[in-house]
C-alpha atoms as a PDB file:
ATOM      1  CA  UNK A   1     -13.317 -14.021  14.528  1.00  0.00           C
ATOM      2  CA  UNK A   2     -10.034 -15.637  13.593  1.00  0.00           C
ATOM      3  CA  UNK A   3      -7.657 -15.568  10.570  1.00  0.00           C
ATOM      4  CA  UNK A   4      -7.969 -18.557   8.335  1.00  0.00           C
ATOM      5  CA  UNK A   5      -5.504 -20.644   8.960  1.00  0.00           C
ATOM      6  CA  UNK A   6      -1.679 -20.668   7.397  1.00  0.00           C
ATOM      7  CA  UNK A   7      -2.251 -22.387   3.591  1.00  0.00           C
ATOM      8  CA  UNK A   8       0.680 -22.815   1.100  1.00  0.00           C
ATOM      9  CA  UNK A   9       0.308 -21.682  -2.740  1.00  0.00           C
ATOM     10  CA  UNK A  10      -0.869 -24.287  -5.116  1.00  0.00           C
ATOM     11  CA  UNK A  11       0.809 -22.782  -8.017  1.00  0.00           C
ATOM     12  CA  UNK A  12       3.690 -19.559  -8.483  1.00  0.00           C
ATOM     13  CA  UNK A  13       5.811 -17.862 -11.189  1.00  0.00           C
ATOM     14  CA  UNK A  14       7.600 -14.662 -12.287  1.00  0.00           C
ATOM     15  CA  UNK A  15       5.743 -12.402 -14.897  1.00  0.00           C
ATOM     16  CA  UNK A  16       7.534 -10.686 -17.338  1.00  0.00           C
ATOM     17  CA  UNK A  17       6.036  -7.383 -16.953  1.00  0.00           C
ATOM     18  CA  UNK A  18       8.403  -5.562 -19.396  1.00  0.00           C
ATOM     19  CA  UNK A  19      11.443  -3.017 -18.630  1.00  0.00           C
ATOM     20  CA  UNK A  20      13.246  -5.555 -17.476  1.00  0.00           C
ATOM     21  CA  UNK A  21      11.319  -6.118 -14.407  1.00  0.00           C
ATOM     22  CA  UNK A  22       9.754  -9.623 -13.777  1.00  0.00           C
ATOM     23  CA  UNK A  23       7.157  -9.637 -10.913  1.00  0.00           C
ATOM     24  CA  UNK A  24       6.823 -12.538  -8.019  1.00  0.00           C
ATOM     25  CA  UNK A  25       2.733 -13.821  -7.858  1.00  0.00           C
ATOM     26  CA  UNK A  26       1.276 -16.624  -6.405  1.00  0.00           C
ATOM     27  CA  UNK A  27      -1.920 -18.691  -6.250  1.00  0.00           C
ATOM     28  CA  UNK A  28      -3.854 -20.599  -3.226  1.00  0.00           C
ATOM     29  CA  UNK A  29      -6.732 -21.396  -1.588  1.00  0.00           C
ATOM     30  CA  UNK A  30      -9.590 -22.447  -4.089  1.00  0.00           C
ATOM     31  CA  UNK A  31      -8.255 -22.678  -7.676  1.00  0.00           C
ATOM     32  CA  UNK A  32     -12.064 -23.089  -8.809  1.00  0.00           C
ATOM     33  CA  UNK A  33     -12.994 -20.207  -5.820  1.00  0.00           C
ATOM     34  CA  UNK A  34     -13.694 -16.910  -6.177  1.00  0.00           C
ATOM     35  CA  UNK A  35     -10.732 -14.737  -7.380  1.00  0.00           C
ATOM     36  CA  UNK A  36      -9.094 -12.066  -4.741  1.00  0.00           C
ATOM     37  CA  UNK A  37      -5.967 -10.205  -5.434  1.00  0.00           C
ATOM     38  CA  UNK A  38      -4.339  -8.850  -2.357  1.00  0.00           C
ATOM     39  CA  UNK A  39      -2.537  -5.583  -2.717  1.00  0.00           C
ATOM     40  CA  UNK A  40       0.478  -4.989  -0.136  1.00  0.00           C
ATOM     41  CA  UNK A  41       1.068  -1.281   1.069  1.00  0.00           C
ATOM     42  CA  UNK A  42       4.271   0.953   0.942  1.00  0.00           C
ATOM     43  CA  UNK A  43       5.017   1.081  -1.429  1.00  0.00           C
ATOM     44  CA  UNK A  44       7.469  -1.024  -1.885  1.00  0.00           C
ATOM     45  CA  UNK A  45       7.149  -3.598   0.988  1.00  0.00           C
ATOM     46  CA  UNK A  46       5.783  -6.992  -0.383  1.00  0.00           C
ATOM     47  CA  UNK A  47       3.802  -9.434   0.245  1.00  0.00           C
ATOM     48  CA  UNK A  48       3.717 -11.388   3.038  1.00  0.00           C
ATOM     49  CA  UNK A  49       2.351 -14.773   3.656  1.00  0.00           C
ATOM     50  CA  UNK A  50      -0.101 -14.012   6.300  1.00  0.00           C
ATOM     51  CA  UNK A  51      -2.534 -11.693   3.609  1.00  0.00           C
ATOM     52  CA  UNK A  52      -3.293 -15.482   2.678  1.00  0.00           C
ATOM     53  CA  UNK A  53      -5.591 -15.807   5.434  1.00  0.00           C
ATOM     54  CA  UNK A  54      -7.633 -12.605   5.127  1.00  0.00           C
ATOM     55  CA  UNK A  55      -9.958 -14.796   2.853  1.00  0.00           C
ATOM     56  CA  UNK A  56     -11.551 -18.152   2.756  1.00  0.00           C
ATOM     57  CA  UNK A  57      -9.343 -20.526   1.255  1.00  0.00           C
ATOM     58  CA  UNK A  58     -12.411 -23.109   0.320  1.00  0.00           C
ATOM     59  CA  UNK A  59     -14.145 -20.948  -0.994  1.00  0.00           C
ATOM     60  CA  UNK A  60     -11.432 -17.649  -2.638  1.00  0.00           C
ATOM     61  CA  UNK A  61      -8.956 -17.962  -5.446  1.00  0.00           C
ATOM     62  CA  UNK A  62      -6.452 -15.927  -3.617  1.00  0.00           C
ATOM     63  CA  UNK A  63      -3.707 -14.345  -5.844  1.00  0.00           C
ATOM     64  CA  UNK A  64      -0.620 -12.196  -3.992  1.00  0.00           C
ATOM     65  CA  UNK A  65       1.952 -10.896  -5.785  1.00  0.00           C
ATOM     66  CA  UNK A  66       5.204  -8.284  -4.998  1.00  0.00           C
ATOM     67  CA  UNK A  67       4.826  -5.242  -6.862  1.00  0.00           C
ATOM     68  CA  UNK A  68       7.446  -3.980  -8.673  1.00  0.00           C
ATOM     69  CA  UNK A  69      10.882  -3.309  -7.227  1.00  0.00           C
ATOM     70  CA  UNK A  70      10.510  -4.804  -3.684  1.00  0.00           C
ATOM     71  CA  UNK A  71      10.057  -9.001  -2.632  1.00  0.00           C
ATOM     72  CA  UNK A  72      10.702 -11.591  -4.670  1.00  0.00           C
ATOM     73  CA  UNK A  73      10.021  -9.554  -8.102  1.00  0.00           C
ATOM     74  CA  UNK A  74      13.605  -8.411  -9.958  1.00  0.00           C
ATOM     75  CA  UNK A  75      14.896  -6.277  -9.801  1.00  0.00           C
ATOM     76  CA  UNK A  76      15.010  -5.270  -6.308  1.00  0.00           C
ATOM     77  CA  UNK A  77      14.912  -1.632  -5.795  1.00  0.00           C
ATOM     78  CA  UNK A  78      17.693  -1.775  -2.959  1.00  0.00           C
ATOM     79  CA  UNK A  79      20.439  -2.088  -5.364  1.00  0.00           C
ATOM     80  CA  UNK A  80      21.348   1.415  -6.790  1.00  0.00           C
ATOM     81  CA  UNK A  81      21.149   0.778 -10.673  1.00  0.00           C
ATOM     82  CA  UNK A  82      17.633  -0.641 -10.203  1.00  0.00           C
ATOM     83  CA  UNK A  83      15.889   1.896 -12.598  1.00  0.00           C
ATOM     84  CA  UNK A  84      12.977   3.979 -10.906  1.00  0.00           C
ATOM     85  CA  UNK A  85      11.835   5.624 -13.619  1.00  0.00           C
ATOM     86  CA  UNK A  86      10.100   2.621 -14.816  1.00  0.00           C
ATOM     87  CA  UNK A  87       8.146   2.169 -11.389  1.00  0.00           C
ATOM     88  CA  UNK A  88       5.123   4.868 -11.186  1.00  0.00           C
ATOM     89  CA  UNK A  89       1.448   4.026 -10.594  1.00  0.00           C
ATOM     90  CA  UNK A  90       0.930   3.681 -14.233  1.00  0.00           C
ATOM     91  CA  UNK A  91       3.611   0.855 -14.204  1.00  0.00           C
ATOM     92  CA  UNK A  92       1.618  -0.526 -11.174  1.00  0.00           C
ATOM     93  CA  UNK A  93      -1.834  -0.251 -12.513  1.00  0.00           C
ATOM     94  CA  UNK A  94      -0.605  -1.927 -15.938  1.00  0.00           C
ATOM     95  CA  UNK A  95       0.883  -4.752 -13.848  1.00  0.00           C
ATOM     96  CA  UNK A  96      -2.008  -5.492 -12.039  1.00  0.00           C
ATOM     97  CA  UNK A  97      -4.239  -5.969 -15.591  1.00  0.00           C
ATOM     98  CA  UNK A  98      -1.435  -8.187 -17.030  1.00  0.00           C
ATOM     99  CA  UNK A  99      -1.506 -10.393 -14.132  1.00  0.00           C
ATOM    100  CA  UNK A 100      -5.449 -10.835 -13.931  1.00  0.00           C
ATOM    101  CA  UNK A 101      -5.431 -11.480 -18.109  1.00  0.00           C
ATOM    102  CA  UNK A 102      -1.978 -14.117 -17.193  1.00  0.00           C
ATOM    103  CA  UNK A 103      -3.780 -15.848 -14.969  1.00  0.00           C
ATOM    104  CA  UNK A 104      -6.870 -16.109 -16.569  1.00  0.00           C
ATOM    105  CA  UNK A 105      -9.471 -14.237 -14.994  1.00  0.00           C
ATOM    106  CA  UNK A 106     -12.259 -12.161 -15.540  1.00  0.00           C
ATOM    107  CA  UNK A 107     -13.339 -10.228 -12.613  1.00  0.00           C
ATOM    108  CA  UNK A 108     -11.519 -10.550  -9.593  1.00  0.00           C
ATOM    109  CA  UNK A 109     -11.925  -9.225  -5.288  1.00  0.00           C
ATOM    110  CA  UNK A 110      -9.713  -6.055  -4.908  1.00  0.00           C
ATOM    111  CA  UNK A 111      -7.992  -6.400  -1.196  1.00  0.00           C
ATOM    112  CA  UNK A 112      -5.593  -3.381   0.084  1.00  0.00           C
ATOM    113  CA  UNK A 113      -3.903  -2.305   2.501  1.00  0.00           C
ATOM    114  CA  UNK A 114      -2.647   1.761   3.005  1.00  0.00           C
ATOM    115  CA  UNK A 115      -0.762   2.113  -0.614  1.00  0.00           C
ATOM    116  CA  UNK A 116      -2.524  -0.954  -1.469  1.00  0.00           C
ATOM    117  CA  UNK A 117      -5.754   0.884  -1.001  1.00  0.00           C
ATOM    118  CA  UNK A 118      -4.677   3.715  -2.965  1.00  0.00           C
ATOM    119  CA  UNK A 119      -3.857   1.387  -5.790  1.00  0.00           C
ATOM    120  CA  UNK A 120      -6.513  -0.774  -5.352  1.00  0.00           C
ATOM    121  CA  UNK A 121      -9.410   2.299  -5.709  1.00  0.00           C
ATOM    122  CA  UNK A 122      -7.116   4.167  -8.716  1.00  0.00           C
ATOM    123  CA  UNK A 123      -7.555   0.748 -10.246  1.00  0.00           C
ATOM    124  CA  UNK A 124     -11.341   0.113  -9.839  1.00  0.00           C
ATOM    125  CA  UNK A 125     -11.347   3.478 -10.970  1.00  0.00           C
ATOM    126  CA  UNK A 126     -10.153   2.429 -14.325  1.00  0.00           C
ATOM    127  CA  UNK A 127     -11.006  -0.897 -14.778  1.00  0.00           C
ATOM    128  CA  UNK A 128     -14.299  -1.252 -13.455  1.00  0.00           C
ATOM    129  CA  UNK A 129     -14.773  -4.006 -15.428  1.00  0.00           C
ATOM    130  CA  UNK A 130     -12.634  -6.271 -14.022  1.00  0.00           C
ATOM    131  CA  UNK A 131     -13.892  -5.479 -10.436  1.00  0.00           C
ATOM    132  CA  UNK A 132     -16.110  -7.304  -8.193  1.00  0.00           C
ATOM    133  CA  UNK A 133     -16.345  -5.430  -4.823  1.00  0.00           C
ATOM    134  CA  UNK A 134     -13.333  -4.186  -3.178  1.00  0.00           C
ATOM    135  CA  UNK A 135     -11.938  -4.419   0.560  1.00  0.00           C
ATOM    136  CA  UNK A 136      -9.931  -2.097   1.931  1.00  0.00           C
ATOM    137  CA  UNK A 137      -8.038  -1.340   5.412  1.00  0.00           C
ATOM    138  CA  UNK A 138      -5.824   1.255   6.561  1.00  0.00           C
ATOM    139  CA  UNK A 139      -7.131   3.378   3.995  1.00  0.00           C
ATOM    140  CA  UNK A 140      -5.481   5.773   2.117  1.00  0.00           C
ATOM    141  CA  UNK A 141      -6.351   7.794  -1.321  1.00  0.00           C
ATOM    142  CA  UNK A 142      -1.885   9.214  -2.311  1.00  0.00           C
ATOM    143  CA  UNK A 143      -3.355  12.687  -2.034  1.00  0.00           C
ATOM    144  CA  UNK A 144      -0.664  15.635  -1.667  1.00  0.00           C
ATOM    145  CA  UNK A 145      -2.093  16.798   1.869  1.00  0.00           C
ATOM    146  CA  UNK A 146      -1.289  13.260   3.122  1.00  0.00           C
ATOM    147  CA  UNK A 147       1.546  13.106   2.493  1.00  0.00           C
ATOM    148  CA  UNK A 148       2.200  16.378   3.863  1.00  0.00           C
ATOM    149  CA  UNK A 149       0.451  15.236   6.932  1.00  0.00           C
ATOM    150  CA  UNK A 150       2.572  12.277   7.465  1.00  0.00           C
ATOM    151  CA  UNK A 151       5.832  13.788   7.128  1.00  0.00           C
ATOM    152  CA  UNK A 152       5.710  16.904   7.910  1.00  0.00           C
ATOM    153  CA  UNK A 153       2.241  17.877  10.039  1.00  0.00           C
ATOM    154  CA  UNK A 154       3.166  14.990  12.580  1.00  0.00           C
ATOM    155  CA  UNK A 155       6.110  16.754  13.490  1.00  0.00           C
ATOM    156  CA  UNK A 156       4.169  18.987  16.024  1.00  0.00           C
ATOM    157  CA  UNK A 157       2.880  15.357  17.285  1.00  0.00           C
ATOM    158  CA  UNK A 158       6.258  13.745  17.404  1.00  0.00           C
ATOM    159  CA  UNK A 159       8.630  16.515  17.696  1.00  0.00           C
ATOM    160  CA  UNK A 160      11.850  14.410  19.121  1.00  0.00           C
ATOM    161  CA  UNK A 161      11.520  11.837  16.008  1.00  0.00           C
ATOM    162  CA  UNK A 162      10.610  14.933  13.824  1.00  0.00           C
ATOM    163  CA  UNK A 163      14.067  16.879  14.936  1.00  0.00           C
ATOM    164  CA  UNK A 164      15.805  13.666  14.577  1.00  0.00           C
ATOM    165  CA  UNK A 165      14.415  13.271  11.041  1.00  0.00           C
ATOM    166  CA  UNK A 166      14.777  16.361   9.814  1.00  0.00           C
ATOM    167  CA  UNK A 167      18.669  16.184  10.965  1.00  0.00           C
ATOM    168  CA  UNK A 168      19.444  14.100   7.846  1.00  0.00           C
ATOM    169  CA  UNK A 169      18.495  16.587   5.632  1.00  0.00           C
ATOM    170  CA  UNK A 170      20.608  19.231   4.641  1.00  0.00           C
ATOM    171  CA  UNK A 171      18.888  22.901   5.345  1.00  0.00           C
ATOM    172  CA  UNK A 172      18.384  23.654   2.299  1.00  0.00           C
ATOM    173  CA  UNK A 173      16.309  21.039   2.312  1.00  0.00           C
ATOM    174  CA  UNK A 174      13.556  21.048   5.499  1.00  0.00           C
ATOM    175  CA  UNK A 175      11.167  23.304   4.373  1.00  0.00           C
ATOM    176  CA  UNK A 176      10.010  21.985   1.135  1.00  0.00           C
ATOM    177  CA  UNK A 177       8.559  18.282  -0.007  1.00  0.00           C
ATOM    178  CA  UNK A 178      10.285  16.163   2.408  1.00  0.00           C
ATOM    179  CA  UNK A 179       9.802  12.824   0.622  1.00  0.00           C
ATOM    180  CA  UNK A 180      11.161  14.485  -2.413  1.00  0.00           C
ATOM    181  CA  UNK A 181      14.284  15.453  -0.249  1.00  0.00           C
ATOM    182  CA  UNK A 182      14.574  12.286   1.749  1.00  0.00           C
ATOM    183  CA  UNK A 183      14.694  10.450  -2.161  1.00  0.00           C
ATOM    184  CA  UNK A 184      17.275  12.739  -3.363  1.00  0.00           C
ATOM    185  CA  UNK A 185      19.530  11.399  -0.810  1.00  0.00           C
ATOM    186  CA  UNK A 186      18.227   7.544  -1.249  1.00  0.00           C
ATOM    187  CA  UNK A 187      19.223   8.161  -4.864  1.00  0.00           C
ATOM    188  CA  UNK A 188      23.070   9.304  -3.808  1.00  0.00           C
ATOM    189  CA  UNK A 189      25.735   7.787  -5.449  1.00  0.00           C
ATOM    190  CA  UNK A 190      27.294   7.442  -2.087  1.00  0.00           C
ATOM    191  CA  UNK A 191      25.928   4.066  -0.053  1.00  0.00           C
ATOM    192  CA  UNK A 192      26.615   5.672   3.222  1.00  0.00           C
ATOM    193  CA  UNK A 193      24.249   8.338   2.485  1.00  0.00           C
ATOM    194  CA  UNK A 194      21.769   6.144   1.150  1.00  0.00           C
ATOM    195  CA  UNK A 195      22.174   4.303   4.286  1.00  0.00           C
ATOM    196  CA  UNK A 196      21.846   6.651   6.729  1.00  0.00           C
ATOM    197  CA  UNK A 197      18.933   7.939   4.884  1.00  0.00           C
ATOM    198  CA  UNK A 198      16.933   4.952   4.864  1.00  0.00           C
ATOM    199  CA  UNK A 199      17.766   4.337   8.448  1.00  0.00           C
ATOM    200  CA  UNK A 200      16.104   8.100   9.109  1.00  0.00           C
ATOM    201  CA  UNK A 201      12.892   7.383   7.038  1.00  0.00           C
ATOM    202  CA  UNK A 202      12.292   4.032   8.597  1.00  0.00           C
ATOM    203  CA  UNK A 203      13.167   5.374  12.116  1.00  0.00           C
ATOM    204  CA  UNK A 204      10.193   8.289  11.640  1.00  0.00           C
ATOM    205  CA  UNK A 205       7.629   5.823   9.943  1.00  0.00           C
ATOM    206  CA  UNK A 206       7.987   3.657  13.375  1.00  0.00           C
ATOM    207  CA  UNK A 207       8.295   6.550  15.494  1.00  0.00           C
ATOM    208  CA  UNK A 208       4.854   7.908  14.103  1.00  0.00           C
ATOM    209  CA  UNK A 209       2.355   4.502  14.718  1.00  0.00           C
ATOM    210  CA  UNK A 210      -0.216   5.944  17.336  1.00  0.00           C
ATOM    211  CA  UNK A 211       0.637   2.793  19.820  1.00  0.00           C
ATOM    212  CA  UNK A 212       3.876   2.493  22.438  1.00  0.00           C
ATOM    213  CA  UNK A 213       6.909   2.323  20.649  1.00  0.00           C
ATOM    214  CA  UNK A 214       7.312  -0.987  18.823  1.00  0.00           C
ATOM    215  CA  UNK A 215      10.185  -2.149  16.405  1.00  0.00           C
ATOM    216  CA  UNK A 216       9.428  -3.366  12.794  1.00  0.00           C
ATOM    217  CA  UNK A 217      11.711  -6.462  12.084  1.00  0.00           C
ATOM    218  CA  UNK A 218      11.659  -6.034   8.379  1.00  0.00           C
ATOM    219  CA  UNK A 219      12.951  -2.214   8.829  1.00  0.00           C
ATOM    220  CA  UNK A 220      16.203  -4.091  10.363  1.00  0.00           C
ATOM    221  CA  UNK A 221      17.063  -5.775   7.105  1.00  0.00           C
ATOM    222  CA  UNK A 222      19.230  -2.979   5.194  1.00  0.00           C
ATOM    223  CA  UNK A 223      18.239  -4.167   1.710  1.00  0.00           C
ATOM    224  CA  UNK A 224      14.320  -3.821   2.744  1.00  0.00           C
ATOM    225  CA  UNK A 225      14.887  -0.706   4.253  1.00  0.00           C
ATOM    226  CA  UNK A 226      16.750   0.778   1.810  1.00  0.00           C
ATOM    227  CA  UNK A 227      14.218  -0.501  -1.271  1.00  0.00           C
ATOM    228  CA  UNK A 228      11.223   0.234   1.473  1.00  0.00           C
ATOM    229  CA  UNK A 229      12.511   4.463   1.702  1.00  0.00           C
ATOM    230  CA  UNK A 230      13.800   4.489  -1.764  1.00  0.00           C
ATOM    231  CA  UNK A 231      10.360   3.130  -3.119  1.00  0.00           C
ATOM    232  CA  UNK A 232       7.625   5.239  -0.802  1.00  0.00           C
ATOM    233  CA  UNK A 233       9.816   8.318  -0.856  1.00  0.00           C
ATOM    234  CA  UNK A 234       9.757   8.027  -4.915  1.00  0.00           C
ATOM    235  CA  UNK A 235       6.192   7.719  -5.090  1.00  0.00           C
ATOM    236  CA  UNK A 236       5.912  10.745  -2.553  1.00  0.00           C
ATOM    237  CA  UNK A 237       7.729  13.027  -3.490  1.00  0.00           C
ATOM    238  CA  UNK A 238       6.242  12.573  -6.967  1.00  0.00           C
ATOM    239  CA  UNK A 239       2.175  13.190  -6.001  1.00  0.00           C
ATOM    240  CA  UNK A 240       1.750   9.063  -6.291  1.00  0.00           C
ATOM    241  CA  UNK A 241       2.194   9.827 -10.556  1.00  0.00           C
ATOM    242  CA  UNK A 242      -1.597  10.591 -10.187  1.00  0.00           C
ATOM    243  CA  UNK A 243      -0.814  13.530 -12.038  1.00  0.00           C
ATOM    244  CA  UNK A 244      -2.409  17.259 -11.889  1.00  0.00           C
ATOM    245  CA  UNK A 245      -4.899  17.769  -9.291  1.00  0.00           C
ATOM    246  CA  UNK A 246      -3.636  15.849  -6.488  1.00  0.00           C
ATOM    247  CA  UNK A 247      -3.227  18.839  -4.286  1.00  0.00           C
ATOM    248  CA  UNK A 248      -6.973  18.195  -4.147  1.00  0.00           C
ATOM    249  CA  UNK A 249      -6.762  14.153  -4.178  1.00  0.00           C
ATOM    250  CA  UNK A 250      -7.341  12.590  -7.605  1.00  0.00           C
ATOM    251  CA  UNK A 251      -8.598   9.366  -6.243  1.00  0.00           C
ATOM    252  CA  UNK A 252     -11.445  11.516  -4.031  1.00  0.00           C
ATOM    253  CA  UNK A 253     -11.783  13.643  -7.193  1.00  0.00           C
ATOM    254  CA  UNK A 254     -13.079  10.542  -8.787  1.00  0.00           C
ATOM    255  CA  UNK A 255     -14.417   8.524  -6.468  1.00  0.00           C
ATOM    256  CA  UNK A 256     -17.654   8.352  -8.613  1.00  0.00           C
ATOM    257  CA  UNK A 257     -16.007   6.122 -10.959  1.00  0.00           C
ATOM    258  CA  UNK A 258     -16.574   3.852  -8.018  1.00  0.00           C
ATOM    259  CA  UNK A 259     -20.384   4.105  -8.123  1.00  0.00           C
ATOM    260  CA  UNK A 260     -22.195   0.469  -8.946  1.00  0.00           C
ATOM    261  CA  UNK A 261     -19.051  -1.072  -7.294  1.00  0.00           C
ATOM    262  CA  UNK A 262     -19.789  -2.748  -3.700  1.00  0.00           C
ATOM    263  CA  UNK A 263     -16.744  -2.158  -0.981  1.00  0.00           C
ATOM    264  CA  UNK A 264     -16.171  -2.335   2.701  1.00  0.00           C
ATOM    265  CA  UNK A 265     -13.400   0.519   4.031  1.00  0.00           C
ATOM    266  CA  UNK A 266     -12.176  -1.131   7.510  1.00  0.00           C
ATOM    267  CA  UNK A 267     -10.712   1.919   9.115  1.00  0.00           C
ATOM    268  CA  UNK A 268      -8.626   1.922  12.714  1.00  0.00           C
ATOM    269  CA  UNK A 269     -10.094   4.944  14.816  1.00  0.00           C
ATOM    270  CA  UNK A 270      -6.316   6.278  15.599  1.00  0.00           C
ATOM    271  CA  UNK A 271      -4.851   6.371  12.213  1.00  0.00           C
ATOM    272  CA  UNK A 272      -3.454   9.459  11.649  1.00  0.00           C
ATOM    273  CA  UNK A 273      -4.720   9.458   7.905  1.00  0.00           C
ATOM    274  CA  UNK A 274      -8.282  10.391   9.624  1.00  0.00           C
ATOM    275  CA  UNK A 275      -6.989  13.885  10.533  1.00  0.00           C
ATOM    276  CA  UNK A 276      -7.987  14.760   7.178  1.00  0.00           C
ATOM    277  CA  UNK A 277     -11.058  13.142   7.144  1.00  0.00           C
ATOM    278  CA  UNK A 278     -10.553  11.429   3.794  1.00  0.00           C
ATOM    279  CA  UNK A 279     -11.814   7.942   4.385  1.00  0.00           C
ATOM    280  CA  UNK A 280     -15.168   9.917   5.337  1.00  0.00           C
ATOM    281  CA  UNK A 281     -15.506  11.554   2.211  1.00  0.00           C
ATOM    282  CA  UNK A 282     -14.287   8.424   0.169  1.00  0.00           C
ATOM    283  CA  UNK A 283     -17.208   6.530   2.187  1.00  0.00           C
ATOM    284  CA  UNK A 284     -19.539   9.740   1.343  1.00  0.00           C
ATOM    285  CA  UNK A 285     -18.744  10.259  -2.189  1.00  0.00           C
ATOM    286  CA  UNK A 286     -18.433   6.138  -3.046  1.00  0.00           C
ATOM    287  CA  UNK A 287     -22.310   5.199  -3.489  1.00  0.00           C
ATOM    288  CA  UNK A 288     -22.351   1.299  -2.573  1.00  0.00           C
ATOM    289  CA  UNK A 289     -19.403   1.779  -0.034  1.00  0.00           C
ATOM    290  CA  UNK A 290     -19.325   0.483   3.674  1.00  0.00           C
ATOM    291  CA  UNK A 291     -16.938   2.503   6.280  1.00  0.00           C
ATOM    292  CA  UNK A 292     -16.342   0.422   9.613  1.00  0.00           C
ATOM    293  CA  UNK A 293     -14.237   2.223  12.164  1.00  0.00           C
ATOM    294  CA  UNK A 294     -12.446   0.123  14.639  1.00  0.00           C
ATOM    295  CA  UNK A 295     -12.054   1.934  17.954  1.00  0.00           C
ATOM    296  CA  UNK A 296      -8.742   1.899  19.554  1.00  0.00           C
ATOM    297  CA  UNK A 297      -6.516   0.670  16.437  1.00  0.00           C
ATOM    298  CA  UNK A 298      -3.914   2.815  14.430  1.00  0.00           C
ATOM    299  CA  UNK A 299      -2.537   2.043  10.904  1.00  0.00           C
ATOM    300  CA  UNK A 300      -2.505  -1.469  11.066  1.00  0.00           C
ATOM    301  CA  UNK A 301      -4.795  -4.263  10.108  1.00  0.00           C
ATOM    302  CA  UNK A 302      -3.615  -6.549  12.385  1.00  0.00           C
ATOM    303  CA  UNK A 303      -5.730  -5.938  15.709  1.00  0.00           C
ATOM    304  CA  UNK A 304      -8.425  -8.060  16.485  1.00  0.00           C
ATOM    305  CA  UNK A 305     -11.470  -5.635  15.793  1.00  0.00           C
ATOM    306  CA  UNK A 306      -9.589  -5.071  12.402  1.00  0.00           C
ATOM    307  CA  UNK A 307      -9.231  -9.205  11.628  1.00  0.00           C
ATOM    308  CA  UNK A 308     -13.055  -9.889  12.565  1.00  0.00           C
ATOM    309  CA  UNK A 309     -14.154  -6.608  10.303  1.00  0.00           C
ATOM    310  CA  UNK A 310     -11.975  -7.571   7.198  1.00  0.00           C
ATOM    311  CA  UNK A 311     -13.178 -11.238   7.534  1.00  0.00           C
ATOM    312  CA  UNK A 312     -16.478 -10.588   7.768  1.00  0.00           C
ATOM    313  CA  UNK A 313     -16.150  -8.402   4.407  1.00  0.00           C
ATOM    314  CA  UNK A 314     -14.570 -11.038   2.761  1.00  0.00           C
ATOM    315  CA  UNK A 315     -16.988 -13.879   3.727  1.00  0.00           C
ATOM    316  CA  UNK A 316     -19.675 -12.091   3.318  1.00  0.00           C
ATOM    317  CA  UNK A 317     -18.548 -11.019  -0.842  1.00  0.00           C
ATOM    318  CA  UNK A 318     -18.077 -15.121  -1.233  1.00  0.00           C
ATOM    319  CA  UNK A 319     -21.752 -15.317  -0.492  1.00  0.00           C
ATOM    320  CA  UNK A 320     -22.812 -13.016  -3.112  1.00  0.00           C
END
């Protein structure tokens, strides 16, 4: 099963979402379709025009959009007095409502991928009503052990990318939160340590994909990468702003806020997040849920078990 093919938006804009940050969204497909919203992981990496074609364009409303402080939205977190503060998962899940009220619509498709997932169930968690099924890939829930997993527990996995990472740290530093360290030094007043930084965090996120080494092209623009590491290492290194309990996982915590809400989990059979087992226990603890495990993929949704799974999910949610 193919993508859909390459479609242009219809309609676009810039939403003032307030503290001074204005956020990039656009429309295509169907306008008189069934709405979709694709969520974009990190975070902080953007949309990007091929999420378009995850859905039906005859017969799918499709809305994307760059969440705050990365794409086209303002302002870009790459540039040091871009205020972080003002960029949590509260900002996010507040965002998210104020576009679906801007543009008019009542219930809408929830599509994510990695972050996006994690934003994508925190939001179905509390605004049911405004959810029609969800589809997620690359699943993840912003829980405390994974990040811990993924920065620190690969090491033993990766261990010449996992010296070379922590090298950038100073001692002092390598044996707490990593992310938390890692965004001290993106936060420097000093753009060569910022740089060098960014370059380090980047370097271990491609060094850990479960695949042969591959290069990401976007992680060789230095504003991307920089806004990229400052962004996921803010959210790390501050438990997602999911607040107390997410040592245990708040979005598994509550996954019965999901109950009565139909949703497809497309998971790759290598991606690391499955040490933990959490997309299990999401599946097991999410009455109305549907886990499909692609054999043979990592953290990605771009393999072709993952296309035909996520397709069929979507098609089959415009026949409902």
């Amino acid at each position: 099963m193919a993508l859909y093919p390459a479609t242009e938006p219809y309609t676009h804009g810039m939403l003032d979402v307030g503290d001074g940050n204005r956020l990039y969204w656009e429309e295509c497909g169907n306008p008189r379709g069934k709405p979709a919203v694709m969520l974009h992981g990190g975070p902080g990496s953007g949309c990007v025009p091929g999420f378009r074609r995850y859905c039906d364009p005859a017969a799918y409303r499709i809305v994307l959009f760059d969440q705050r402080g990365c794409g086209r939205s303002t302002p870009h977190a790459s540039a040091y007095d871009t205020d972080m503060s003002v960029n949590t998962t509260a900002h996010a899940l507040a965002d998210l409502e104020r576009l679906r009220l801007h543009l008019g619509i009542d219930r809408w498709l929830v599509w994510g991928v990695s972050w996006g997932s994690v934003l994508g169930l925190r939001y179905a968690q509390t605004h049911p009503e405004a959810v029609s099924e969800v589809v997620l890939t690359a699943v993840a829930t912003g829980s405390n052990p994974e990040v811990a997993l993924l920065t620190r527990g690969l090491g033993t996995v990766f261990p010449e990318a996992f010296e070379a990472f922590l090298a950038e740290l100073p001692e002092g530093d390598r044996d707490g939160n990593l992310a938390a360290a890692f965004n001290r030094l993106l936060e420097s007043p000093d753009p060569h340590v910022r740089d060098r930084a960014a370059r380090a965090w980047t370097d271990w996120e491609t060094a850990t994909v479960p695949a042969p080494p591959r290069s990401v092209p976007r992680f060789e623009n230095p504003d991307f990468r920089r806004g990229f590491a400052r962004t996921v290492t803010h959210y790390w290194g501050n438990d997602h702003f999911l607040g107390e309990g997410n040592d245990e996982g708040v979005v598994l915590r509550d996954a019965g806020l999901l109950d009565g809400i139909p949703g497809t989990l497309v998971q790759g059979s290598l991606d690391f997040g499955n040490l933990l087992g959490t997309v299990w226990r999401l599946h097991h603890a999410w009455r109305g849920s549907e886990l499909i495990v692609v054999d043979d993929v990592g953290h990605s949704m771009g393999e072709s078990g993952m296309v035909d799974a996520l397709i069929a999910a979507t098609d089959g949610y415009a026949r409902r």
